[in-house]
Protein backbone atom coordinates (compact mmCIF):
# COMPACT_ATOMS: atom_id res chain seq x y z
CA UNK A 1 100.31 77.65 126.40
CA UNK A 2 98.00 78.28 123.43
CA UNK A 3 95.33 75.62 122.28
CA UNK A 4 97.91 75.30 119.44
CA UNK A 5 100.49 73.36 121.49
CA UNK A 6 99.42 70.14 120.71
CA UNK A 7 99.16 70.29 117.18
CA UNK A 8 101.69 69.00 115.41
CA UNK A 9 103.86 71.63 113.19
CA UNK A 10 103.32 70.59 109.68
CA UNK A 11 106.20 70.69 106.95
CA UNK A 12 105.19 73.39 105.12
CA UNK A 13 103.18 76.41 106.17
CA UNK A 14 100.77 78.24 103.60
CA UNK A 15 102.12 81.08 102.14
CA UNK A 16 98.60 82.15 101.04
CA UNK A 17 95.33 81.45 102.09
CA UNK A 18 94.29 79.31 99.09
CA UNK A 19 96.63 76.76 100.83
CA UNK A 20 94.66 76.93 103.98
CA UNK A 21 93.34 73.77 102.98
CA UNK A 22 90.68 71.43 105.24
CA UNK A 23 93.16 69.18 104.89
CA UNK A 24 95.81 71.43 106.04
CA UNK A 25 93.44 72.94 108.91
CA UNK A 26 91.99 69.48 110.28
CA UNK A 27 95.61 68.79 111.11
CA UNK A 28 96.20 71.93 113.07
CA UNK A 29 93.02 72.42 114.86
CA UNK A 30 93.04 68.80 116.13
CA UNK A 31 89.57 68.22 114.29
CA UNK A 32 88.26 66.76 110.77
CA UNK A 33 88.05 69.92 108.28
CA UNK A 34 84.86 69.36 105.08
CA UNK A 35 84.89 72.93 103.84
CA UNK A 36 87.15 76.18 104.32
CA UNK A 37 85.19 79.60 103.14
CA UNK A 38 87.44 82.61 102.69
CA UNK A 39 85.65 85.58 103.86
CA UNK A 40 87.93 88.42 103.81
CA UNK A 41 91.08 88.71 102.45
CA UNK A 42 93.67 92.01 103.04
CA UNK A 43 96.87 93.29 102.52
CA UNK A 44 98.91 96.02 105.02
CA UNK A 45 102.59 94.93 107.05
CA UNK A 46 100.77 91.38 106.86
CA UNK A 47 98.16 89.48 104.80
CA UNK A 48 95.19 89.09 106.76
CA UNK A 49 92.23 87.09 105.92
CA UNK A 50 89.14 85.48 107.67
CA UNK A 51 87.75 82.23 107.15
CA UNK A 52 85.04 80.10 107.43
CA UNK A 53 85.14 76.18 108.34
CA UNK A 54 82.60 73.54 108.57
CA UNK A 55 84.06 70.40 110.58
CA UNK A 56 83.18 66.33 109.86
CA UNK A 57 81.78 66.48 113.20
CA UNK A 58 79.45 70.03 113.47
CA UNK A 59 80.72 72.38 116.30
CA UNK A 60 84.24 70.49 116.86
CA UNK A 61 85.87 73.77 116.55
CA UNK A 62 85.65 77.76 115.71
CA UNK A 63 83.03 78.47 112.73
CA UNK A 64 85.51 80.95 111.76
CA UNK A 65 89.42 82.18 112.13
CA UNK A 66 91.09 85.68 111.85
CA UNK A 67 94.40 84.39 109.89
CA UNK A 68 98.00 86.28 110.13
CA UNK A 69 100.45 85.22 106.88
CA UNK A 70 103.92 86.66 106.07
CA UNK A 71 103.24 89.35 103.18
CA UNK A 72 103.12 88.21 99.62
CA UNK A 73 104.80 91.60 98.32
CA UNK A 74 108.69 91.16 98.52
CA UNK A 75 109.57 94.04 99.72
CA UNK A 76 107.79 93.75 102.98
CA UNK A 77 108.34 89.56 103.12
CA UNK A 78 112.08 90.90 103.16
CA UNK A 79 111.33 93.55 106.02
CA UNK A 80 109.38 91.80 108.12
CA UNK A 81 111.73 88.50 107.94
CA UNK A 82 114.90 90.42 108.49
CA UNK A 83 112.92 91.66 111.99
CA UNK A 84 111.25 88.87 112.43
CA UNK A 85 107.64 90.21 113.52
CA UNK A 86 105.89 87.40 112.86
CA UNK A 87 108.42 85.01 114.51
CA UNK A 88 108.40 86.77 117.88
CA UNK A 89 104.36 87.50 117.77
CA UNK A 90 104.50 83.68 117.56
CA UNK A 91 106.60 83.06 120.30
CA UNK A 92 103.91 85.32 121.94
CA UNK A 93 101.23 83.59 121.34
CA UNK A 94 102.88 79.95 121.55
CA UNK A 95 104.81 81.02 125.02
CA UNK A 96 102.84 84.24 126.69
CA UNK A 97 99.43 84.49 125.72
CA UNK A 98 97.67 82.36 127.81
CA UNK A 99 99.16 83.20 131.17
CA UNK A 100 98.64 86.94 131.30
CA UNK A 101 95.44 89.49 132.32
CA UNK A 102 95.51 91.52 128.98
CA UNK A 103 92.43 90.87 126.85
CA UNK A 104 94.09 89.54 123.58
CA UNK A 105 92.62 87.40 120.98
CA UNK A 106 92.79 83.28 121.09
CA UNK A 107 95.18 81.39 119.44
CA UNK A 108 94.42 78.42 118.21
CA UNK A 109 97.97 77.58 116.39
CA UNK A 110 100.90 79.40 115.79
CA UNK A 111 104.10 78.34 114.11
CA UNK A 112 106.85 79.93 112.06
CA UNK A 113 110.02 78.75 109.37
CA UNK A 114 111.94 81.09 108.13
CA UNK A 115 110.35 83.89 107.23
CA UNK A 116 106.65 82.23 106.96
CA UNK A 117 104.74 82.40 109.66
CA UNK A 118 100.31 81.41 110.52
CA UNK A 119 98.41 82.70 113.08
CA UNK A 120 95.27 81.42 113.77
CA UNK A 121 93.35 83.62 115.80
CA UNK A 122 89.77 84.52 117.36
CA UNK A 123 87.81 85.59 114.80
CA UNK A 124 87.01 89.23 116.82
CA UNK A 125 84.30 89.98 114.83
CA UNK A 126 81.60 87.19 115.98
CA UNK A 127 81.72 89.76 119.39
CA UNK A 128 81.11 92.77 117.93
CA UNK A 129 84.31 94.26 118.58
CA UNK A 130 85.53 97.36 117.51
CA UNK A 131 88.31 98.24 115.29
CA UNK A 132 89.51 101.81 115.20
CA UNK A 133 89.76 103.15 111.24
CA UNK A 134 91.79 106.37 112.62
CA UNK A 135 88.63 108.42 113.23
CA UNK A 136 88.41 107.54 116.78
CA UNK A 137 90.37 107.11 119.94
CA UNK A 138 89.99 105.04 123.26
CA UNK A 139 87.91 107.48 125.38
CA UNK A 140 89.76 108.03 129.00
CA UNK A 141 87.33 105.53 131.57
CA UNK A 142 88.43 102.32 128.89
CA UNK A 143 92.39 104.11 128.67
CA UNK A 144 92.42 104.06 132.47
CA UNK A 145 91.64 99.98 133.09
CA UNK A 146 94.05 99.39 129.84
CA UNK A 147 97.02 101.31 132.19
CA UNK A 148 95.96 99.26 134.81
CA UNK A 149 96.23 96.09 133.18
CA UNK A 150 99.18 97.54 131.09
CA UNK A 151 100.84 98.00 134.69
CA UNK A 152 100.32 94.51 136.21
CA UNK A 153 101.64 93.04 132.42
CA UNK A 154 104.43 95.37 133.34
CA UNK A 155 105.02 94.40 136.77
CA UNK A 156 105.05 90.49 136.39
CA UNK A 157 107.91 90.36 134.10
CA UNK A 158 110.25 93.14 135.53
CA UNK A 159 112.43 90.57 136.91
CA UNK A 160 114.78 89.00 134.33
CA UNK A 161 114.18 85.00 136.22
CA UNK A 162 110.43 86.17 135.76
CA UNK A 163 110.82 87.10 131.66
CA UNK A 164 113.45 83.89 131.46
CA UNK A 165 111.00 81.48 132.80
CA UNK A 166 107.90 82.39 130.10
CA UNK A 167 109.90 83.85 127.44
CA UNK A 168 113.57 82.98 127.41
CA UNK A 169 114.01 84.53 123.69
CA UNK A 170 113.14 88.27 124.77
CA UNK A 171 117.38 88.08 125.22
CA UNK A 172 117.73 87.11 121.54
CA UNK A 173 119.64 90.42 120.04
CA UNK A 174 116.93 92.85 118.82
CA UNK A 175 116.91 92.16 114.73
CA UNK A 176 114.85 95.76 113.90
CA UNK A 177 116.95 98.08 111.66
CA UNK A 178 119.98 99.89 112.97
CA UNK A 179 119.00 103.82 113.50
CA UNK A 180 121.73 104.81 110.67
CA UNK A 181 119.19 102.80 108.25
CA UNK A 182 116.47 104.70 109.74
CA UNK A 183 117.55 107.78 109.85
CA UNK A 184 118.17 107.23 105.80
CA UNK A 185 114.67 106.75 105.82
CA UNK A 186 114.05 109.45 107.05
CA UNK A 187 115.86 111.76 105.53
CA UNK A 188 114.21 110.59 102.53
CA UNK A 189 110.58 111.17 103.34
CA UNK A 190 111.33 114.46 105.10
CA UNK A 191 113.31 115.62 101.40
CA UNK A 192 110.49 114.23 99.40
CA UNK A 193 107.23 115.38 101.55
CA UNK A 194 108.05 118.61 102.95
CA UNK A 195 105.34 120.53 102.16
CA UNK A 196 102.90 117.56 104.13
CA UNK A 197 104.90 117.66 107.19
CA UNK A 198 103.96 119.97 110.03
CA UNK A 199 107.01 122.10 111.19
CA UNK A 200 107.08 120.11 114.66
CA UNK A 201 107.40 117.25 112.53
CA UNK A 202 110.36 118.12 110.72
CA UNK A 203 112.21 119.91 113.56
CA UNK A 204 111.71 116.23 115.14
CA UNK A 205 112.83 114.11 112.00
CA UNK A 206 115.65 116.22 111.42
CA UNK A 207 116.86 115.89 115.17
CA UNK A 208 116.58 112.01 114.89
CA UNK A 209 118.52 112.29 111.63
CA UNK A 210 121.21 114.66 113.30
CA UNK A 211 121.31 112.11 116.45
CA UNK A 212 119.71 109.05 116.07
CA UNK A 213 121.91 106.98 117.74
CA UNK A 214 121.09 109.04 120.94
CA UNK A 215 117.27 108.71 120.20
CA UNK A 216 117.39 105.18 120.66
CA UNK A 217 119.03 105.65 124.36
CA UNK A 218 116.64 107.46 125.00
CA UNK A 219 113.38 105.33 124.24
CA UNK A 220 115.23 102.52 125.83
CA UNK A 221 116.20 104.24 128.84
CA UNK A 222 114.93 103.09 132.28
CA UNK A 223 113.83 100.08 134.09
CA UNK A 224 113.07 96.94 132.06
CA UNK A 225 110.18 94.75 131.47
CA UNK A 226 108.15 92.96 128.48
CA UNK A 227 106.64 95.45 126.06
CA UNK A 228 104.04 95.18 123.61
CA UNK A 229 106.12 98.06 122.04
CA UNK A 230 103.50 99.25 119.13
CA UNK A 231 100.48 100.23 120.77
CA UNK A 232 98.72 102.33 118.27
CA UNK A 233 95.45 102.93 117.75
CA UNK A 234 95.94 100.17 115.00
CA UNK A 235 96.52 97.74 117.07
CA UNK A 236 93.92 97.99 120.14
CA UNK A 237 90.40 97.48 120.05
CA UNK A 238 87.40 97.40 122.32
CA UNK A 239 85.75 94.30 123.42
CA UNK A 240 82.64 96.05 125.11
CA UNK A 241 84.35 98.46 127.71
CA UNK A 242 87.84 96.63 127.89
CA UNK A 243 90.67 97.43 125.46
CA UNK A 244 92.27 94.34 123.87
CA UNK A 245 95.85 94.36 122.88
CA UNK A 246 96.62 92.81 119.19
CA UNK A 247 99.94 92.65 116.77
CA UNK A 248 102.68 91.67 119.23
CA UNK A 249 105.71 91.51 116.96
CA UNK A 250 107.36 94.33 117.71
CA UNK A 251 107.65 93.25 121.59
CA UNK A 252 110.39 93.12 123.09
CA UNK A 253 112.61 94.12 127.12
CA UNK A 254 112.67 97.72 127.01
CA UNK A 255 111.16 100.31 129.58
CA UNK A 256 107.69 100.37 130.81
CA UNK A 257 107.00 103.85 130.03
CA UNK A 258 107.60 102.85 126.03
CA UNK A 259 104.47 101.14 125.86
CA UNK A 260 102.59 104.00 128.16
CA UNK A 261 103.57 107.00 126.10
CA UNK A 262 102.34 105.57 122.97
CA UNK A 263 99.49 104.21 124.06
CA UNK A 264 98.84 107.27 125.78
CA UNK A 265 99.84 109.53 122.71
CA UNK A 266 99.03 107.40 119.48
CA UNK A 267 95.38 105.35 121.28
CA UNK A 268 93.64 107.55 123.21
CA UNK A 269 91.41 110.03 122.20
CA UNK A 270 92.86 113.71 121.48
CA UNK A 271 90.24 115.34 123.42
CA UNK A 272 90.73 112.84 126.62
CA UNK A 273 94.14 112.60 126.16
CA UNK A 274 94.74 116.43 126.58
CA UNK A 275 92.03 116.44 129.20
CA UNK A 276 93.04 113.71 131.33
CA UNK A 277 96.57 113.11 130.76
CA UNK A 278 98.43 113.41 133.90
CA UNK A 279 95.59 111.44 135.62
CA UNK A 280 96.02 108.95 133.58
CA UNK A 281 100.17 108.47 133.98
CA UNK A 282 99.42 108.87 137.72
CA UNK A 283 96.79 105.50 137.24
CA UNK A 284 99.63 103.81 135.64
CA UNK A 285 102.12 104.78 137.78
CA UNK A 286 99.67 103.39 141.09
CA UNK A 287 99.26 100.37 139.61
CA UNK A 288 102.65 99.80 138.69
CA UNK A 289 103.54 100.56 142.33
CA UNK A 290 100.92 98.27 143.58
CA UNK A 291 101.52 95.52 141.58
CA UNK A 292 105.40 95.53 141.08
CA UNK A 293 108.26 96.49 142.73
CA UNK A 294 109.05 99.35 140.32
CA UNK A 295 108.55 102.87 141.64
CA UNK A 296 108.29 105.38 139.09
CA UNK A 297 107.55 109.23 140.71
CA UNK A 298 105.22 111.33 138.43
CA UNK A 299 107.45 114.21 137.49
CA UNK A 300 110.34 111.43 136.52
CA UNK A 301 107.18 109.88 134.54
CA UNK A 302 105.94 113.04 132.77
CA UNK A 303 109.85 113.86 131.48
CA UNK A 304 109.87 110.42 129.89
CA UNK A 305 106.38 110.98 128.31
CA UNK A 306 107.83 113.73 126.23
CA UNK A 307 110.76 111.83 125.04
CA UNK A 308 109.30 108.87 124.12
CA UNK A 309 106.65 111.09 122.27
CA UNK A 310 109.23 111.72 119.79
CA UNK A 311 109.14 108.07 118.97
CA UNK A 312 105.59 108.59 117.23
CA UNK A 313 107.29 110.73 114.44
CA UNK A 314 109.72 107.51 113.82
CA UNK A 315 106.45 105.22 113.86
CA UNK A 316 104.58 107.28 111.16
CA UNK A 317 106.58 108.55 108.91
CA UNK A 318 106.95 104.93 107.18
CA UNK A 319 103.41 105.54 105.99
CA UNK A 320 105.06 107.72 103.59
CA UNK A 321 107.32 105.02 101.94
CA UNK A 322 105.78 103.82 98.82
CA UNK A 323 105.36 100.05 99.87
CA UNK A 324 103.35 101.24 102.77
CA UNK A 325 101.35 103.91 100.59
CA UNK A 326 100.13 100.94 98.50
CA UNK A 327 99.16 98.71 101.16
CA UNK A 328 95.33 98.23 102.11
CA UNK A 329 96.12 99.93 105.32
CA UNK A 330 97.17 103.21 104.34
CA UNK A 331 93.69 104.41 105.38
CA UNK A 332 94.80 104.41 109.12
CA UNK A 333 97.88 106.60 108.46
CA UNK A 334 95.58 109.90 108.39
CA UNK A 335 94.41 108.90 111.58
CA UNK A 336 97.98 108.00 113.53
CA UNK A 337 99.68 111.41 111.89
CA UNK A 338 97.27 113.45 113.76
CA UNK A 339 97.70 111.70 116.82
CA UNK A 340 101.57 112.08 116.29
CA UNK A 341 101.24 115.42 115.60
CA UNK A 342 98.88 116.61 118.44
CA UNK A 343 101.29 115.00 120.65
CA UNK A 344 104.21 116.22 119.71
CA UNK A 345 102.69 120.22 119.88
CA UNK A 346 100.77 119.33 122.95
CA UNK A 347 103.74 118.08 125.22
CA UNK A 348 105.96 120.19 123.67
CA UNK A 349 108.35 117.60 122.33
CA UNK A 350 110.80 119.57 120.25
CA UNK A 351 111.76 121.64 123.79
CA UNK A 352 112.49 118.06 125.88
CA UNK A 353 114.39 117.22 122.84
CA UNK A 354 116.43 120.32 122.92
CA UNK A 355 117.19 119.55 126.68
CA UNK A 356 118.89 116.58 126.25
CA UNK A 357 120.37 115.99 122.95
């Protein structure tokens, strides 16, 4: 359990962080609040803000918070309350966090109602970690311990008891948008931005539009476990040599190679991707075997890799809806399109498309 457990859940949560009040935060955090700085404050699926806090009694708790708030625009408070992202990374943090061998940040409360939802985490900064701004990829040394750790994650909740005991709402029906809506989406952005699209691209998009019921199958096909299920270079960062895992709203029961595909595809480096691919699913797939009961042969593996690399096309091409285009994190899209798009030319994804669909 999180250090937030034995804080009481207050009424109300703050919609903003103006109402991240010392009153408000003494409750929560268990100690006396004087003074509440904000430091940063920005907008992208989520607000996100850091803060500064000076207690009654000096050192009775973090100098400073990394803060998660449902978004103020409408449009996205809609989205991402209809999916509920910030509800399940919540149950995450509340239920998982604590117990596992993945370098993610602390939580120091986390509560949701309706669709408002606080997180108050680590402030990563005050270690010098590193946040990816879409110019740079995990280089393949870090990638390989993140599959490692990625694969005893994977292992310890392959059994259903195992997933029931820590996180009994992973069988809550999945709330993200029906592929019919998505391939509406879709259709829209590859009508209105043709001539930014890379022919790869669009053969992709229009396949998912064409079949996009049969695209989900596919991503979901295999054995199951707990995903993080969004691991983009957006959310991972390094924490000296070791990559830490953040934004866990999107995760979910699906198959393990969902979350090593796009890592693999949409984290890592081009250059180390291309250069030490297959070693890298083979890591995985050794660690999975040693730690699990789960046996996944390479060539098996390597087919699913290409399939779920298709998936990165649905995962970027919402940076060209105009809600998304406005947000402060539009300046990682550049990055996570050429990652998509060296992918999907480098594992040839249009041809494993063709051979199933």
């Amino acid at each position: 359990m999180t250090d937030a457990t034995p804080a009481p859940t207050p009424t109300s949560l703050p919609a903003h962080p103006d109402a991240l009040t010392p009153a408000w935060l003494g409750e929560v955090l268990g100690a006396p609040v004087d003074a509440v700085t904000l430091l940063d404050h920005a907008f992208s699926t989520n607000q996100r803000a850091r803060i500064g806090l000076d207690y009654t009694e000096p050192g009775a708790g973090p100098a400073s918070l990394f803060v998660k708030l449902s978004p103020l625009d409408e449009g996205h408070r809609a989205m991402i309350g209809a999916i509920g992202m910030g509800e399940r990374e919540v149950q995450f943090f509340a239920d998982v966090s604590d117990g596992i061998d993945l370098r993610v940040p602390r939580c120091h409360f986390a509560a949701a109602a309706g669709d408002d939802f606080v997180l108050l985490l680590e402030d990563l900064t005050t270690r010098d970690c590193r946040f990816s701004d879409g110019t740079w990829g995990v280089g393949a040394d870090a990638a390989a311990v993140a599959l490692e750790e990625l694969a005893r994650f994977h292992a310890r909740f392959e059994a259903q008891s195992a997933r029931d005991a820590v996180a009994p709402w992973l069988r809550d029906p999945d709330r993200t948008p029906g592929s019919e809506a998505t391939a509406g989406l879709m259709r829209f952005v590859l009508d209105q931005n043709a001539d930014a699209l890379s022919e790869t691209y669009k053969a992709i998009g229009e396949r998912y539009v064409a079949h996009h019921a049969r695209f989900h199958e596919l991503w979901d096909e295999g054995p199951r476990t707990y995903v993080h299920g969004d691991l983009h270079l957006g959310n991972v960062f390094l924490d000296g040599p070791r990559v830490g895992f953040l934004d866990w709203g999107l995760s979910k029961t699906s198959t393990h190679l969902r979350d090593v595909s796009y890592f693999l595809t949409m984290s890592v480096d081009v250059a180390a991707r291309r250069t030490n691919e297959r070693a890298l699913l083979e890591t995985y797939l050794g660690a999975l075997a040693a730690a699990g009961d789960e046996k996944i042969a390479l060539d098996q593996a390597w087919r699913t890799h290409r399939l779920q690399a298709s998936y990165t096309v649905i995962a970027t091409f919402l940076a060209f809806m105009p809600s998304y285009a406005d947000s402060d994190g539009v300046a990682l899209s550049d990055g996570l399109l050429r990652q998509a798009n060296a992918a999907i030319e480098d594992l040839d994804v249009v041809g494993a498309l063709d051979e199933v669909l």
